[in-house]
C-alpha atoms as a PDB file:
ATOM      1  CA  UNK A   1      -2.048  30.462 -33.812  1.00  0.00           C
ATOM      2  CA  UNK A   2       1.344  29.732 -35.015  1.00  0.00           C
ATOM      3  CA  UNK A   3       3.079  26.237 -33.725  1.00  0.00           C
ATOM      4  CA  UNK A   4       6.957  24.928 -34.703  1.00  0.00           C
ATOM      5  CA  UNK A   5       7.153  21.938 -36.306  1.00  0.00           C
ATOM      6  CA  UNK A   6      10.149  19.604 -36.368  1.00  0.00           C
ATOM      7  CA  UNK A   7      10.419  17.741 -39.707  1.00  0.00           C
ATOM      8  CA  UNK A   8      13.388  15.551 -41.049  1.00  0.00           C
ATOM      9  CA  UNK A   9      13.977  15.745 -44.979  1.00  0.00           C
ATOM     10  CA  UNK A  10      16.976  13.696 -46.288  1.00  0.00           C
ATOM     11  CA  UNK A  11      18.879  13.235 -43.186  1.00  0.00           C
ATOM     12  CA  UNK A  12      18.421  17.400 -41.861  1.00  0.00           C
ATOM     13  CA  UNK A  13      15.928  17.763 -39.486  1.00  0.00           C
ATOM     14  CA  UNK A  14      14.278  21.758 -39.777  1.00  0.00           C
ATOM     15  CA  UNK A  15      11.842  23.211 -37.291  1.00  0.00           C
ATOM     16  CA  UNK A  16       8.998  24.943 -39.755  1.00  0.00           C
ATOM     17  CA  UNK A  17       6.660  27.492 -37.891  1.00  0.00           C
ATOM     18  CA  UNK A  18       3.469  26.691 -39.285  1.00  0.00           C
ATOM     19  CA  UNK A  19       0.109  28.766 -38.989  1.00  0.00           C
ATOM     20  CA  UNK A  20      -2.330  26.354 -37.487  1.00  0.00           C
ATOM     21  CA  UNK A  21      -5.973  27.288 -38.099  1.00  0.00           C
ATOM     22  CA  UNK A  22      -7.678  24.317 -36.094  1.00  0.00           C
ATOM     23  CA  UNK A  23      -7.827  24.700 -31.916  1.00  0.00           C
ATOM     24  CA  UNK A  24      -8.104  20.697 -31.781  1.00  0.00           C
ATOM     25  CA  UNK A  25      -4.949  20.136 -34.270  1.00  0.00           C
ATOM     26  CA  UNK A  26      -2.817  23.361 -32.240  1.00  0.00           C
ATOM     27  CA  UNK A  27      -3.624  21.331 -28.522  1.00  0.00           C
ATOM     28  CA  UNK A  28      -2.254  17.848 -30.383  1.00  0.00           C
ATOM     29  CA  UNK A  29       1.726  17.719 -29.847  1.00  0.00           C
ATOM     30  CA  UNK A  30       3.983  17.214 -32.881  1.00  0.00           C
ATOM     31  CA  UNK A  31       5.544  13.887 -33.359  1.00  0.00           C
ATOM     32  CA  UNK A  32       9.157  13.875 -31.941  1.00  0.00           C
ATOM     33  CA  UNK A  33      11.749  12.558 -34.988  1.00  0.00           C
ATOM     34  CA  UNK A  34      12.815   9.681 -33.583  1.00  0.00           C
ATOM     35  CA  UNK A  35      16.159  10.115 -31.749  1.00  0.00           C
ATOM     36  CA  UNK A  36      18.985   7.745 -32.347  1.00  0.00           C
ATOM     37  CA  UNK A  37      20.159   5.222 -29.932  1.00  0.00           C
ATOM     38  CA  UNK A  38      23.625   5.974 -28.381  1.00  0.00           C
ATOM     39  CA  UNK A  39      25.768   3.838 -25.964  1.00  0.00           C
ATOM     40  CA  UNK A  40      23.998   4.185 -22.779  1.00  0.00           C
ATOM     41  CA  UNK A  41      21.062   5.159 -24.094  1.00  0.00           C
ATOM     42  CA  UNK A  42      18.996   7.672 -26.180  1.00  0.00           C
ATOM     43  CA  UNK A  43      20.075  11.512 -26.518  1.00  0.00           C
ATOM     44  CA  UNK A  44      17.576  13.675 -25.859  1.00  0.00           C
ATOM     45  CA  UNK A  45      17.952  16.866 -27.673  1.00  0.00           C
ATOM     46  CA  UNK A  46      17.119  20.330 -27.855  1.00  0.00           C
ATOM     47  CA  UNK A  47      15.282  21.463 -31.107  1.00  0.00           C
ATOM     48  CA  UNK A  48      16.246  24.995 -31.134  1.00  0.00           C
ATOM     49  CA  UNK A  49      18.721  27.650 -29.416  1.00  0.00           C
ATOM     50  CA  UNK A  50      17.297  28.991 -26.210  1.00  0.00           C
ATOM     51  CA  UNK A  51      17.767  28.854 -22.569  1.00  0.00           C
ATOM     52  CA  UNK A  52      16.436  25.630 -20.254  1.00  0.00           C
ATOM     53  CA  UNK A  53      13.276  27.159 -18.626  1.00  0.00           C
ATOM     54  CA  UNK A  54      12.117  24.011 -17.309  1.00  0.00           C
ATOM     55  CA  UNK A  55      13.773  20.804 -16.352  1.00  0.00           C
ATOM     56  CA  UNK A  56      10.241  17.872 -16.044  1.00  0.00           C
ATOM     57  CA  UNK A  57      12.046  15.112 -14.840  1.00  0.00           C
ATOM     58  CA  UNK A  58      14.705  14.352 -12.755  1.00  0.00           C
ATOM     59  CA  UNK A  59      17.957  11.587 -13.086  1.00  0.00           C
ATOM     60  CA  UNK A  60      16.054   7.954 -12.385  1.00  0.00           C
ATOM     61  CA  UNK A  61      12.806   9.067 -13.545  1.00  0.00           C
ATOM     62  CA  UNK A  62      10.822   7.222 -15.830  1.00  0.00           C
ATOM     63  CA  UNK A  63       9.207   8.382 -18.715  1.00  0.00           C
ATOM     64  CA  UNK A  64       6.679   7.589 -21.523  1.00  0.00           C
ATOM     65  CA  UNK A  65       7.465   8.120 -25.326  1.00  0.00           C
ATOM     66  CA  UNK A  66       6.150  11.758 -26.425  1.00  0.00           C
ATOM     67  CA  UNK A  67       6.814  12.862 -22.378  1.00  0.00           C
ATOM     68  CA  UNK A  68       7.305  16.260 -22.436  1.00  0.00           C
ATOM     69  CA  UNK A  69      10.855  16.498 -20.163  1.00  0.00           C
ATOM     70  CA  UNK A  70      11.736  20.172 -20.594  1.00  0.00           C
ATOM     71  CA  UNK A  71      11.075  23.248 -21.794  1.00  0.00           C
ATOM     72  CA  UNK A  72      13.392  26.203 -23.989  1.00  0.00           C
ATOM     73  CA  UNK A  73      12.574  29.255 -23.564  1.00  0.00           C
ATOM     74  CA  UNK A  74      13.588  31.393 -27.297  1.00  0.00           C
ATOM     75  CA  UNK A  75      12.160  34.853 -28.019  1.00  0.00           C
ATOM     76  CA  UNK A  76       9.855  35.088 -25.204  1.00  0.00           C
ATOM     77  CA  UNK A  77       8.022  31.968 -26.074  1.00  0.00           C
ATOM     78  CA  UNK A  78       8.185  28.955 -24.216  1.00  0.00           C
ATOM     79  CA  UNK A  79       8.607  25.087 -26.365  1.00  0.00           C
ATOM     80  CA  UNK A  80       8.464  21.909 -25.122  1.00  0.00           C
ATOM     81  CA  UNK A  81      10.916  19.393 -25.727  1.00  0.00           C
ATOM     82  CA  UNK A  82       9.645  15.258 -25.590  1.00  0.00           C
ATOM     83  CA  UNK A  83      11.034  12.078 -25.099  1.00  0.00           C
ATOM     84  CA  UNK A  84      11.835  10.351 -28.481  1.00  0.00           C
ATOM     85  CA  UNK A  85      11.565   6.998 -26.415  1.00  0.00           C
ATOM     86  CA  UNK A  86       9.743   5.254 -23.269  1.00  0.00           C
ATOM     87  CA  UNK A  87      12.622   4.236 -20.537  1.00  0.00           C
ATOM     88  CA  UNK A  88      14.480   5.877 -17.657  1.00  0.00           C
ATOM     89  CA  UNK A  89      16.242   8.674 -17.300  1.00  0.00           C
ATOM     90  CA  UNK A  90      20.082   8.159 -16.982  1.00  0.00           C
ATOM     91  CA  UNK A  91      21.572  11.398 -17.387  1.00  0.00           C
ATOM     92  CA  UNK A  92      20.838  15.110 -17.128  1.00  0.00           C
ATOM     93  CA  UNK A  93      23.577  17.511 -18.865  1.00  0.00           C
ATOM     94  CA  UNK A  94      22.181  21.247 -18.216  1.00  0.00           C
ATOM     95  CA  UNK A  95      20.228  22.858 -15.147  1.00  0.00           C
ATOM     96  CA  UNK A  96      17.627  25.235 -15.291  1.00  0.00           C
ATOM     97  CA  UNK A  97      18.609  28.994 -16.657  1.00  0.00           C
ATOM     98  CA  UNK A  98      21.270  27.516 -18.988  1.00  0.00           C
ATOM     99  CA  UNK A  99      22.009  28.065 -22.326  1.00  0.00           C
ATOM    100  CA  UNK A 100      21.782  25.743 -24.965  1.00  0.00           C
ATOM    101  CA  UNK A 101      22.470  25.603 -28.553  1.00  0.00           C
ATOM    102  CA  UNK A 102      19.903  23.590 -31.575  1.00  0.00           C
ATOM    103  CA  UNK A 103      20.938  20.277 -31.074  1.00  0.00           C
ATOM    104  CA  UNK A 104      22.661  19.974 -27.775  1.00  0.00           C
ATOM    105  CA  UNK A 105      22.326  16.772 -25.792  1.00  0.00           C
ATOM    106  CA  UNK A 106      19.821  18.273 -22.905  1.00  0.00           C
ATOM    107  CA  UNK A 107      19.784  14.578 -21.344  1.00  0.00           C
ATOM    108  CA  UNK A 108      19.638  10.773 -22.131  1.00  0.00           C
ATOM    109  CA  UNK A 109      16.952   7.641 -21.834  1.00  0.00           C
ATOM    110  CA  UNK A 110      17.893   3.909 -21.615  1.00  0.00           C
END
């Protein structure tokens, strides 16, 4: 089974599609890299270019650290996208269906 990784190296961060050979390791969820803190709150982004499939939470929600809060749909496969930090959602900037681009602000946590 193959799984996308995010890793950070020297300030970049790279999603690596990794082979993973283990069922227990595929069904445990990568690490987010921890998002910086912005006025207002934390940016969640989105880790690849896709379209929004799936919006999890709503504005005033509140949500745990490693959350999974959406989901990008990119060549027919669907990844999940996590909170980088525990707190409340403050701010939603796409909808469902919309395009996005690697590293666009999908939302943000205070």
């Amino acid at each position: 089974m193959k799984k996308t990784v995010r890793i950070s190296f020297e300030g970049k961060t790279y999603d690596v599609e990794v082979e993973v050979l283990d069922s227990a390791v595929a069904a445990a969820p990568a690490a987010p890299a921890a998002a910086p803190a912005v006025a207002g709150g934390t940016e969640v982004k989105s880790p690849l270019a896709g379209s929004v499939f799936k919006l999890k939470v709503a504005v005033g929600d509140t949500v745990a650290a490693n959350q999974e809060v959406a989901v990008i749909e990119a060549l027919k496969m669907e990844n999940p996208v996590v909170a980088p930090c525990a707190g409340k959602v403050t701010s939603i900037s796409v909808k469902e269906t919309d395009t996005v681009t690697d590293g666009q602000v999908l939302m943000t946590i205070a």
